[in-house]
Structure formats: structure tokens, C-alpha cells
C-alpha atoms as a PDB file:
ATOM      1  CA  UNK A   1       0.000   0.000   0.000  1.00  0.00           C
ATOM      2  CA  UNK A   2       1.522   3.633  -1.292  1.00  0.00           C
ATOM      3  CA  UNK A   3       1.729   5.307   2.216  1.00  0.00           C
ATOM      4  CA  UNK A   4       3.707   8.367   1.063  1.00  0.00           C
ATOM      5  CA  UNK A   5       2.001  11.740   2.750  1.00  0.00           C
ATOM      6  CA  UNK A   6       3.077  15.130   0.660  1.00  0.00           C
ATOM      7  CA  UNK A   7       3.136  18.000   3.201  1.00  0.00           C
ATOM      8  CA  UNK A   8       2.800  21.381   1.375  1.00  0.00           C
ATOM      9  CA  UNK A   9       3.074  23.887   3.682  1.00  0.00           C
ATOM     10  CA  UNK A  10       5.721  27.437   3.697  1.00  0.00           C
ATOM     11  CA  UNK A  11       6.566  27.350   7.507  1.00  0.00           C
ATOM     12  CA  UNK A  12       9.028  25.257   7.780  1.00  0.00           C
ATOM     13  CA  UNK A  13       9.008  24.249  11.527  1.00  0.00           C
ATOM     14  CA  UNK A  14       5.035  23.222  11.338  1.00  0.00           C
ATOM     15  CA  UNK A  15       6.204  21.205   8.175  1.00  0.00           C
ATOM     16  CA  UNK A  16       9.106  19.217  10.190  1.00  0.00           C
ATOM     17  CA  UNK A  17       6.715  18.721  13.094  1.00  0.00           C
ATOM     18  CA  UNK A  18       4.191  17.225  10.815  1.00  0.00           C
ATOM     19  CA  UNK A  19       6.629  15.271   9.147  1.00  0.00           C
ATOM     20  CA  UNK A  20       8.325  14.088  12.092  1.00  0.00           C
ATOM     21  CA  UNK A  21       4.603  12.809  13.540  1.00  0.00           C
ATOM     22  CA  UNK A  22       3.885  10.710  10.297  1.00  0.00           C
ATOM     23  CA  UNK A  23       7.402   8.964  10.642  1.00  0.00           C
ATOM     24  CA  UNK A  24       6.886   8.330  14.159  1.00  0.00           C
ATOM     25  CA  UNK A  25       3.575   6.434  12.045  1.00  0.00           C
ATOM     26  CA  UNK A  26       5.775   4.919   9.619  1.00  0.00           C
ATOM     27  CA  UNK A  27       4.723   6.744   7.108  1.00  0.00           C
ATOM     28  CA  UNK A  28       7.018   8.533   4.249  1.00  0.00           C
ATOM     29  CA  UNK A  29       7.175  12.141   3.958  1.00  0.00           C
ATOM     30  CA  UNK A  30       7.899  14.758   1.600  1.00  0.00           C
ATOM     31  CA  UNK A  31       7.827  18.683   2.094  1.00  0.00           C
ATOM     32  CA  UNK A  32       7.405  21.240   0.063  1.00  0.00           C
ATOM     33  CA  UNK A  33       6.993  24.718   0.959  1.00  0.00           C
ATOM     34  CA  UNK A  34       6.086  26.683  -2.580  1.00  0.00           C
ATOM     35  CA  UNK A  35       2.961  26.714  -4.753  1.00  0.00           C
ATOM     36  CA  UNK A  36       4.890  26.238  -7.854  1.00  0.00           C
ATOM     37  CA  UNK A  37       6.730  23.392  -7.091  1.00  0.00           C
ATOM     38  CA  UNK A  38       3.259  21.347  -5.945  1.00  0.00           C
ATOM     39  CA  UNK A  39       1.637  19.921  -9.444  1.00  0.00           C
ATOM     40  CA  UNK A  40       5.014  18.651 -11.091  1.00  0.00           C
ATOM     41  CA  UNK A  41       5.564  16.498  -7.820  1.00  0.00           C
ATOM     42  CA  UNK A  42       2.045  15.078  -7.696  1.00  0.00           C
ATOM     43  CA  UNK A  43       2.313  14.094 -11.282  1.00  0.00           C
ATOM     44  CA  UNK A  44       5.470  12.526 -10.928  1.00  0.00           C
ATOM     45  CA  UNK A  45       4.963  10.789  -7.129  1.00  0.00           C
ATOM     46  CA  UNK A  46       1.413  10.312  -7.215  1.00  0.00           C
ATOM     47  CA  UNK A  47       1.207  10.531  -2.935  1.00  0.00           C
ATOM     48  CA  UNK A  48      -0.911   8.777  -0.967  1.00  0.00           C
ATOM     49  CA  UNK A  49      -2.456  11.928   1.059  1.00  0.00           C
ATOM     50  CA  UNK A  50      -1.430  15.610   0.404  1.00  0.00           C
ATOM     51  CA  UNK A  51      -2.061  17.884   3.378  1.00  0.00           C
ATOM     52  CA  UNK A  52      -2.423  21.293   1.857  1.00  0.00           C
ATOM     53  CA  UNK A  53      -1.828  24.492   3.038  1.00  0.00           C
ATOM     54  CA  UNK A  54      -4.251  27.073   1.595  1.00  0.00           C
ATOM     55  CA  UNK A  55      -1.811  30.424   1.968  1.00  0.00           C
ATOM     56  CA  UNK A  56       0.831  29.374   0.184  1.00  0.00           C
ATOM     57  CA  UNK A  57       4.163  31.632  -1.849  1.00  0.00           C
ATOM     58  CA  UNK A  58       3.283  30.978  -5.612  1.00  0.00           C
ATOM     59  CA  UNK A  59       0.330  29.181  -6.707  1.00  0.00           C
ATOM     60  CA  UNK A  60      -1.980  28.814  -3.400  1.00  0.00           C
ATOM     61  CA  UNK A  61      -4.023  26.184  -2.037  1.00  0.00           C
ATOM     62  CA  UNK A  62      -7.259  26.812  -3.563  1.00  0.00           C
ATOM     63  CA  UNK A  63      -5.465  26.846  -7.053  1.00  0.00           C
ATOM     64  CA  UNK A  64      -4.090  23.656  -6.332  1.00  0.00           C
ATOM     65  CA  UNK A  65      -6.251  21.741  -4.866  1.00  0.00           C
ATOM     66  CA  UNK A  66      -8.893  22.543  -7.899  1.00  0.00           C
ATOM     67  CA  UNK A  67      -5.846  21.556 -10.771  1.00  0.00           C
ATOM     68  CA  UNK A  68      -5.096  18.134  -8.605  1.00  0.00           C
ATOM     69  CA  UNK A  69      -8.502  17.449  -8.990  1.00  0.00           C
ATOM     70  CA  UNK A  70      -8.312  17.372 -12.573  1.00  0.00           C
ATOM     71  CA  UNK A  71      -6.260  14.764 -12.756  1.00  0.00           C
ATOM     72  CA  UNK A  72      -5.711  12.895  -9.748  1.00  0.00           C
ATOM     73  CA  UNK A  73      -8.638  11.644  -6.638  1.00  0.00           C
ATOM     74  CA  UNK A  74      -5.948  11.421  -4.242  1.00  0.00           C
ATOM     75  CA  UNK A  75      -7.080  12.443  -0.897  1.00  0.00           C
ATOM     76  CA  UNK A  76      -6.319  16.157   0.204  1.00  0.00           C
ATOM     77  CA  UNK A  77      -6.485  17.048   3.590  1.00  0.00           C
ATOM     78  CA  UNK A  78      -6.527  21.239   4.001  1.00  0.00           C
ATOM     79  CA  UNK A  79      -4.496  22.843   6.833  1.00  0.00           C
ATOM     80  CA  UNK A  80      -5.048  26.528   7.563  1.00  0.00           C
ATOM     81  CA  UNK A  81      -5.703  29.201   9.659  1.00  0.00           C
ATOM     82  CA  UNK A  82      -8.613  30.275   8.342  1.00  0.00           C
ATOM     83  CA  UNK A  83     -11.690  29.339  10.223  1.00  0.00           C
ATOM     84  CA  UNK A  84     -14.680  30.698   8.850  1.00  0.00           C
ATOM     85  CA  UNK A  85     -17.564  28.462   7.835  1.00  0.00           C
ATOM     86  CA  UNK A  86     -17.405  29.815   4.426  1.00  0.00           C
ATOM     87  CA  UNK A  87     -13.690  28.789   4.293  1.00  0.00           C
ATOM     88  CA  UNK A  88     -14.799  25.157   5.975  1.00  0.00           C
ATOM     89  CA  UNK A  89     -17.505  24.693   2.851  1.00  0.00           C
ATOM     90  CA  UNK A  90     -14.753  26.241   0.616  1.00  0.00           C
ATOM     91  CA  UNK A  91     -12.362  23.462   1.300  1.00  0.00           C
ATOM     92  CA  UNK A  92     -14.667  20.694   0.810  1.00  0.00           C
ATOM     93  CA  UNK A  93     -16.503  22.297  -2.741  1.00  0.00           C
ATOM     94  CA  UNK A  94     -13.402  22.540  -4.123  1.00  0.00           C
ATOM     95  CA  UNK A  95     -12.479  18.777  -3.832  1.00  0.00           C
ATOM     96  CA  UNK A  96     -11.257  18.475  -0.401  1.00  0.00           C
ATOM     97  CA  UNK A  97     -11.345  15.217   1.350  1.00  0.00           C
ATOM     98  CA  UNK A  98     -11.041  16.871   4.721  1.00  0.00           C
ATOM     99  CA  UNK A  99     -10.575  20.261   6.527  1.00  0.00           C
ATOM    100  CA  UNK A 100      -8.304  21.046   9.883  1.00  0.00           C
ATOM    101  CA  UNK A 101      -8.175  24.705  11.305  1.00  0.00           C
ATOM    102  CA  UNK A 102      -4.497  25.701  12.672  1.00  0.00           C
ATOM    103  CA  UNK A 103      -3.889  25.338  15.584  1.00  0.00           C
ATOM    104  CA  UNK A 104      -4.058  21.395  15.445  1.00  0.00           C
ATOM    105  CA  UNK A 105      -3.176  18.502  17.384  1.00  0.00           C
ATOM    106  CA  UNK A 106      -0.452  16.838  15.390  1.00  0.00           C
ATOM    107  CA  UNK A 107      -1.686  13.334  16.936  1.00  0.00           C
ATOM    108  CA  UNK A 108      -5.308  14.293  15.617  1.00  0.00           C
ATOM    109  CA  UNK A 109      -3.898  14.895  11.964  1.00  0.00           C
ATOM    110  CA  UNK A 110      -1.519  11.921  12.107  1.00  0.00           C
ATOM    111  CA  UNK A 111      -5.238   9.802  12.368  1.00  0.00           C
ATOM    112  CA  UNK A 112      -7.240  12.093  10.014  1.00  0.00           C
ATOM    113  CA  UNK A 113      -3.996  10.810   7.619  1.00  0.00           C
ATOM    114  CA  UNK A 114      -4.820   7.187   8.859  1.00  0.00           C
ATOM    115  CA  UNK A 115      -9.024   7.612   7.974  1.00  0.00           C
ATOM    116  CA  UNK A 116      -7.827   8.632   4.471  1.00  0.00           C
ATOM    117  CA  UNK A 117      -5.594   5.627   3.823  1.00  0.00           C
ATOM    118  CA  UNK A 118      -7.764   2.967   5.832  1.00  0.00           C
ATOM    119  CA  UNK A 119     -10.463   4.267   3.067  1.00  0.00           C
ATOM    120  CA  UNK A 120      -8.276   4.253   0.129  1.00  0.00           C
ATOM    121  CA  UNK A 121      -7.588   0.684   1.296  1.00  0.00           C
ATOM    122  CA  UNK A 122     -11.097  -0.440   1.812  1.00  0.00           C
ATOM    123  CA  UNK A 123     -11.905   1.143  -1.667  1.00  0.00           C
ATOM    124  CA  UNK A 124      -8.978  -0.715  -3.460  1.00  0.00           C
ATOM    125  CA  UNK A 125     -10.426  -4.081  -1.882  1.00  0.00           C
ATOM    126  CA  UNK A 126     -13.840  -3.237  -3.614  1.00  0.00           C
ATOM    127  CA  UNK A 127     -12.588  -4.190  -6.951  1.00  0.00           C
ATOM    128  CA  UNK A 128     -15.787  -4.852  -8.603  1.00  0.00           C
ATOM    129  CA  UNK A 129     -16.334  -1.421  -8.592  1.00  0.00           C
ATOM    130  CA  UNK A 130     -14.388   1.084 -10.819  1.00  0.00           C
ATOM    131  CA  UNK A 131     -14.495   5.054 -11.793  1.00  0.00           C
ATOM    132  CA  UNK A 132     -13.059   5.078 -15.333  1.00  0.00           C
ATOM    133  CA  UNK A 133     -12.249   8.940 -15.188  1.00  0.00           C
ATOM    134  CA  UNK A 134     -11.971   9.010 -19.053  1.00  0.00           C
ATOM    135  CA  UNK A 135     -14.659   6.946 -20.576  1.00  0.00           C
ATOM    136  CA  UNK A 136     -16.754   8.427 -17.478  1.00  0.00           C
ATOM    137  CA  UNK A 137     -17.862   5.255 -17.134  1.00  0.00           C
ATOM    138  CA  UNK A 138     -17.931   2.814 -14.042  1.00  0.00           C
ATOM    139  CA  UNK A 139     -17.642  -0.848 -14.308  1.00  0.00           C
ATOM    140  CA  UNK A 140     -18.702  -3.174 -11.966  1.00  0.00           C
ATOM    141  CA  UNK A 141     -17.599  -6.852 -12.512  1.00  0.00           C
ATOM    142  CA  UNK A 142     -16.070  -6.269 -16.082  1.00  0.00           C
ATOM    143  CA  UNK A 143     -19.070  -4.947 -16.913  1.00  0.00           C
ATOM    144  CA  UNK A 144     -19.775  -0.756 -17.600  1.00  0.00           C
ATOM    145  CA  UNK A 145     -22.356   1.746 -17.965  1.00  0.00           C
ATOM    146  CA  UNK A 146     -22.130   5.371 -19.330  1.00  0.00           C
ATOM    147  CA  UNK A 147     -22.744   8.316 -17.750  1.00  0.00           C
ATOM    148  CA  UNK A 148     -23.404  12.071 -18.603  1.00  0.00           C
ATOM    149  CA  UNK A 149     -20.847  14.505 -16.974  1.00  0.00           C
ATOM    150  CA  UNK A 150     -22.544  16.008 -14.258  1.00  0.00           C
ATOM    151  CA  UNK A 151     -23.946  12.003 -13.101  1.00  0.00           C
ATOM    152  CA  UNK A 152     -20.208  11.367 -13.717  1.00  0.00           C
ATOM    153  CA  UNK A 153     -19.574  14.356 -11.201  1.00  0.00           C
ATOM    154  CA  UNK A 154     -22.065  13.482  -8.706  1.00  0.00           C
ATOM    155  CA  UNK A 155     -21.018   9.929  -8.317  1.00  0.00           C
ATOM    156  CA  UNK A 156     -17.108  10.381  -8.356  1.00  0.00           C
ATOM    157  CA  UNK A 157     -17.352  13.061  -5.731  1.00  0.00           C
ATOM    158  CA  UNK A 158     -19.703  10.956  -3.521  1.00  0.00           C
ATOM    159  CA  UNK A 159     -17.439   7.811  -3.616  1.00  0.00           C
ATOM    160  CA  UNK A 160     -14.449  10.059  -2.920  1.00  0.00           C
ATOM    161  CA  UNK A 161     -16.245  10.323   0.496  1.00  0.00           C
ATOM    162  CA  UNK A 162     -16.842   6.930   0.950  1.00  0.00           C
ATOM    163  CA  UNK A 163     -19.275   6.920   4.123  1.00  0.00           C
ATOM    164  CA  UNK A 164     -20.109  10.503   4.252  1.00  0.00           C
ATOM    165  CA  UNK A 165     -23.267  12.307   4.040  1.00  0.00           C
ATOM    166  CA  UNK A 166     -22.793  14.858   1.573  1.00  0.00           C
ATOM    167  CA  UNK A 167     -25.286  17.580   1.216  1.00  0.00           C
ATOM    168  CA  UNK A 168     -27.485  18.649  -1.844  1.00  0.00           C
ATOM    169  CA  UNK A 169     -25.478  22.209  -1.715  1.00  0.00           C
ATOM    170  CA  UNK A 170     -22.281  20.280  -1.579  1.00  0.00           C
ATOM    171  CA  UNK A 171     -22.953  18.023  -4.618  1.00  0.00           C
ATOM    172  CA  UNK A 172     -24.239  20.425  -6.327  1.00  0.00           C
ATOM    173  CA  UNK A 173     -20.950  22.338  -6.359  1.00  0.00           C
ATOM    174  CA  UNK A 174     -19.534  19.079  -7.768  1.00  0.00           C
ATOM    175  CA  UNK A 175     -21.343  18.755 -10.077  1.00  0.00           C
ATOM    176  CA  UNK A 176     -21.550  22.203 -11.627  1.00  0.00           C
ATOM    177  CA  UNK A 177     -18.202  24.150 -11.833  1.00  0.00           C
ATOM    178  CA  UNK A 178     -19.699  27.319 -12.588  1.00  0.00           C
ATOM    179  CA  UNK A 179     -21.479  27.485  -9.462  1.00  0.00           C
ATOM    180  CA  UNK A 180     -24.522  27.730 -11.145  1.00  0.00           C
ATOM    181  CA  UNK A 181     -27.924  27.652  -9.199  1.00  0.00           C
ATOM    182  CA  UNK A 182     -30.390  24.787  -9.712  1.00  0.00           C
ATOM    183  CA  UNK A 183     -33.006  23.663  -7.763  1.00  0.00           C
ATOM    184  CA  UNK A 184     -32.482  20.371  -5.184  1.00  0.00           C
ATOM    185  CA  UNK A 185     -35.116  18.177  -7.018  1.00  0.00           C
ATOM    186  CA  UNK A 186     -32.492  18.738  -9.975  1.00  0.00           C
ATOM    187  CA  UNK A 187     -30.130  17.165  -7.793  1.00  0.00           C
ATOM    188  CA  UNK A 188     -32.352  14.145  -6.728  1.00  0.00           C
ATOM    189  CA  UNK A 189     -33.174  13.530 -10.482  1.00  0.00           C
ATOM    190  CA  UNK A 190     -29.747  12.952 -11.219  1.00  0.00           C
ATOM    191  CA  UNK A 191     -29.397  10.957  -8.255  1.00  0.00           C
ATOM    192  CA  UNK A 192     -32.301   9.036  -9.362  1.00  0.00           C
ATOM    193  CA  UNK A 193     -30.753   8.671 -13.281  1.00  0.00           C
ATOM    194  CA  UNK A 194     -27.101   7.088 -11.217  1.00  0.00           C
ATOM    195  CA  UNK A 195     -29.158   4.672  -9.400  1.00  0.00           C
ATOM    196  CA  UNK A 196     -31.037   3.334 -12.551  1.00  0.00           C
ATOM    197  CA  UNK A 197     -27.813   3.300 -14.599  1.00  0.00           C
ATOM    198  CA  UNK A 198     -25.925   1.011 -11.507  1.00  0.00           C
ATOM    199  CA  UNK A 199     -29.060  -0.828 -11.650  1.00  0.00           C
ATOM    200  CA  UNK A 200     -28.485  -2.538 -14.733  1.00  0.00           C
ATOM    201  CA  UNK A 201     -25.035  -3.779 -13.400  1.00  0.00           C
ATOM    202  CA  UNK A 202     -25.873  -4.877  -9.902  1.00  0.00           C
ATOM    203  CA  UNK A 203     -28.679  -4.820  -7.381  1.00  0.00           C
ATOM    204  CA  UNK A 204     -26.582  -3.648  -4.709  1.00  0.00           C
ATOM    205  CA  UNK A 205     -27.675   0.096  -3.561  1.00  0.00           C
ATOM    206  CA  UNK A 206     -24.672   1.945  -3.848  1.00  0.00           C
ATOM    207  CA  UNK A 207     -26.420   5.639  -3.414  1.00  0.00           C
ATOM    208  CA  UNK A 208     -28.234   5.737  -0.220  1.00  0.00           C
ATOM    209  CA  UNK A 209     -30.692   8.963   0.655  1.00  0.00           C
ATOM    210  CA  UNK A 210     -30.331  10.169   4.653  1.00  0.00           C
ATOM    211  CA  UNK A 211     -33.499  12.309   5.148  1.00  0.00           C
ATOM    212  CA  UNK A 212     -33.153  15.776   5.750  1.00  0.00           C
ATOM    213  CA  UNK A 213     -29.030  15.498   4.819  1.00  0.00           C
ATOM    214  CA  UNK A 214     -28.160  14.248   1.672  1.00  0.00           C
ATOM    215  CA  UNK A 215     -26.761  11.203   0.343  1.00  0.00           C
ATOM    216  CA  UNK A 216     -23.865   8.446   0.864  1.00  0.00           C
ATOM    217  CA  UNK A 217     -22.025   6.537  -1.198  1.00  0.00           C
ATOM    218  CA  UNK A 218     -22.145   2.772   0.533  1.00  0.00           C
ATOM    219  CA  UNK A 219     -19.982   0.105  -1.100  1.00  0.00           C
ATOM    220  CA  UNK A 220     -20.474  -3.540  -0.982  1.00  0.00           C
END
């Protein structure tokens, strides 16, 4: 199991702190403290979990976090100071996997870092079913269905978070880049259109409603 953690973050003694935590873990580190410097890595490494710092020298957090996303579903844990509930929805919208406000607990990030790989590893075991980011496509025992973008969206962003109610106002960002706004019964009939579409490739519900919240992605 890849358990290399990036740490992007421009203070350097927070960085070596962190770092020194997810050793004492046994688990690889690599730090780096400038924007710029960020995508090239990912591409190259492909980490396991990136903690990101959102106020960054070069390219910031925001910035990266949205161009990672484009390419890669590794798991992205935000660090900052900012602490705003704006800010908190921020970091999620934008493809966050999880959010910690400065000052932190090193031992409580160390196990947010755990949660992330524990569900990359429980995902990897599900291997009957797949995201196929450029057919946008999922197949389920070498079998596949189609979908349109935004169902694409919708579905990839709720089995990023595995076991998490996400909201209507949540997926909804995910699904629409432009921020547009649509009504929550547009949400629901896309839901509705996913489940269908798994449907035809296995009985199991994957998409679960929680009334009054949202919905989960539930895996076998």
C-alpha cells in the first residue's frame, strides 16, 4: 500500500513537526513549501495523502487543490488558519477530502492521515467497482455503464467520500463548476438517473438517501 504523505506547507518548523509525527507512524514524507513546485511532484509521485496548506508563496491552495482534482482523486487534507464556515464549505466544494483549522493537534492529523488511507484501502479491496475517469464510465464486474458529466460528477465526488453524508449544496458544487444555481429536485433527479444506470449492473444500492441530509455513497 503507497503510504507516502506530501506535506505542502511554507513554515518550515510546522512542516518538520508534521513530518516528524507521520514517521513516528511509519509513514514517508515529503515537504514542500512553494505553490509552484506542488503539481510537477504530484504528477510525478502520485502521494498517498497531500495535506495542503491554503496560503501558500506561488500558486496557493485553492489553485491547487482545484488543478489536482483534474487529474488525480488522491485524498487532500486542508491545513489553515482560516476558520470561517465559508472557508470550511470552501475546502470541501473545491475537492477536499477533509478540513483542519491551525492550531491542530499533530496526533489528531496523524489519524485524520490514517481515515484517508484505511479508506483508500477499503476502496482498493472493492474491486468490482471502478471510476473510469476518461470513458466516465464505471464498471462493476467487467461490466460498464455510461454516464453524462454532471452524473459522472455526482457519483465520483460521492465515492471520494466513501461513508459521508454529503449535502445537496455540496454536490451540487460538484457537479456544476460554474457554481450555477439549480433547484435540489435537480439534484435528486440525477441521483435518481445514477441509481437506474448502476441498476443494470448490480442490485446492490450503492447511493443511499439520509433524510433531511443528503446522500452516501455505501460500497459492498
Amino acid at each position: 500500500m503507497n503510504e507516502h504523505i506530501l506535506i505542502v506547507e511554507d513554515e518550515k518548523p510546522l512542516a518538520e513537526l508534521m513530518s516528524d509525527y507521520l514517521k513516528q507512524a511509519e509513514l514517508k514524507t515529503t515537504m514542500i513549501n512553494h505553490g509552484d513546485e506542488v503539481l510537477p511532484w504530484v504528477k510525478k509521485n502520485k502521494p498517498a495523502v497531500i495535506l495542503m496548506d491554503l496560503m501558500l508563496p506561488g500558486e496557493d491552495g485553492i489553485s491547487l487543490t482545484k488543478s489536482i482534482r483534474a487529474f488525480s482523486q488522491v485524498p487532500i487534507i486542508i491545513t489553515t488558519a482560516k476558520v470561517s464556515e465559508i472557508d470550511r464549505l470552501l475546502g470541501l466544494e473545491i475537492g477536499a477530502d477533509d478540513y483542519v483549522c491551525k492550531p491542530y493537534s499533530p496526533r489528531e492529523l496523524v489519524a485524520r492521515v490514517q481515515v484517508q488511507l484505511r479508506r483508500q484501502n477499503n476502496q482498493s479491496m472493492n474491486t468490482d467497482f471502478a471510476l473510469d475517469e476518461h470513458q466516465i464510465s464505471v464498471h462493476i464486474k467487467q461490466q460498464s455503464v455510461q454516464f453524462t458529466v454532471v452524473e459522472f460528477n455526482l457519483l465520483r465526488a460521492l465515492f471520494r467520500h466513501t461513508g459521508q453524508v454529503m449535502s445537496r449544496d455540496q454536490l451540487m458544487n460538484q457537479a456544476y463548476q460554474d457554481y450555477r444555481i439549480i433547484s435540489d429536485r435537480t439534484i435528486d433527479s440525477h441521483i435518481k438517473k445514477i441509481r437506474k444506470k448502476l441498476k443494470t449492473l448490480d442490485n446492490h444500492e450503492y447511493i443511499q438517501s439520509i433524510y433531511g441530509l443528503g446522500y452516501q455513497f455505501v460500497p459492498k
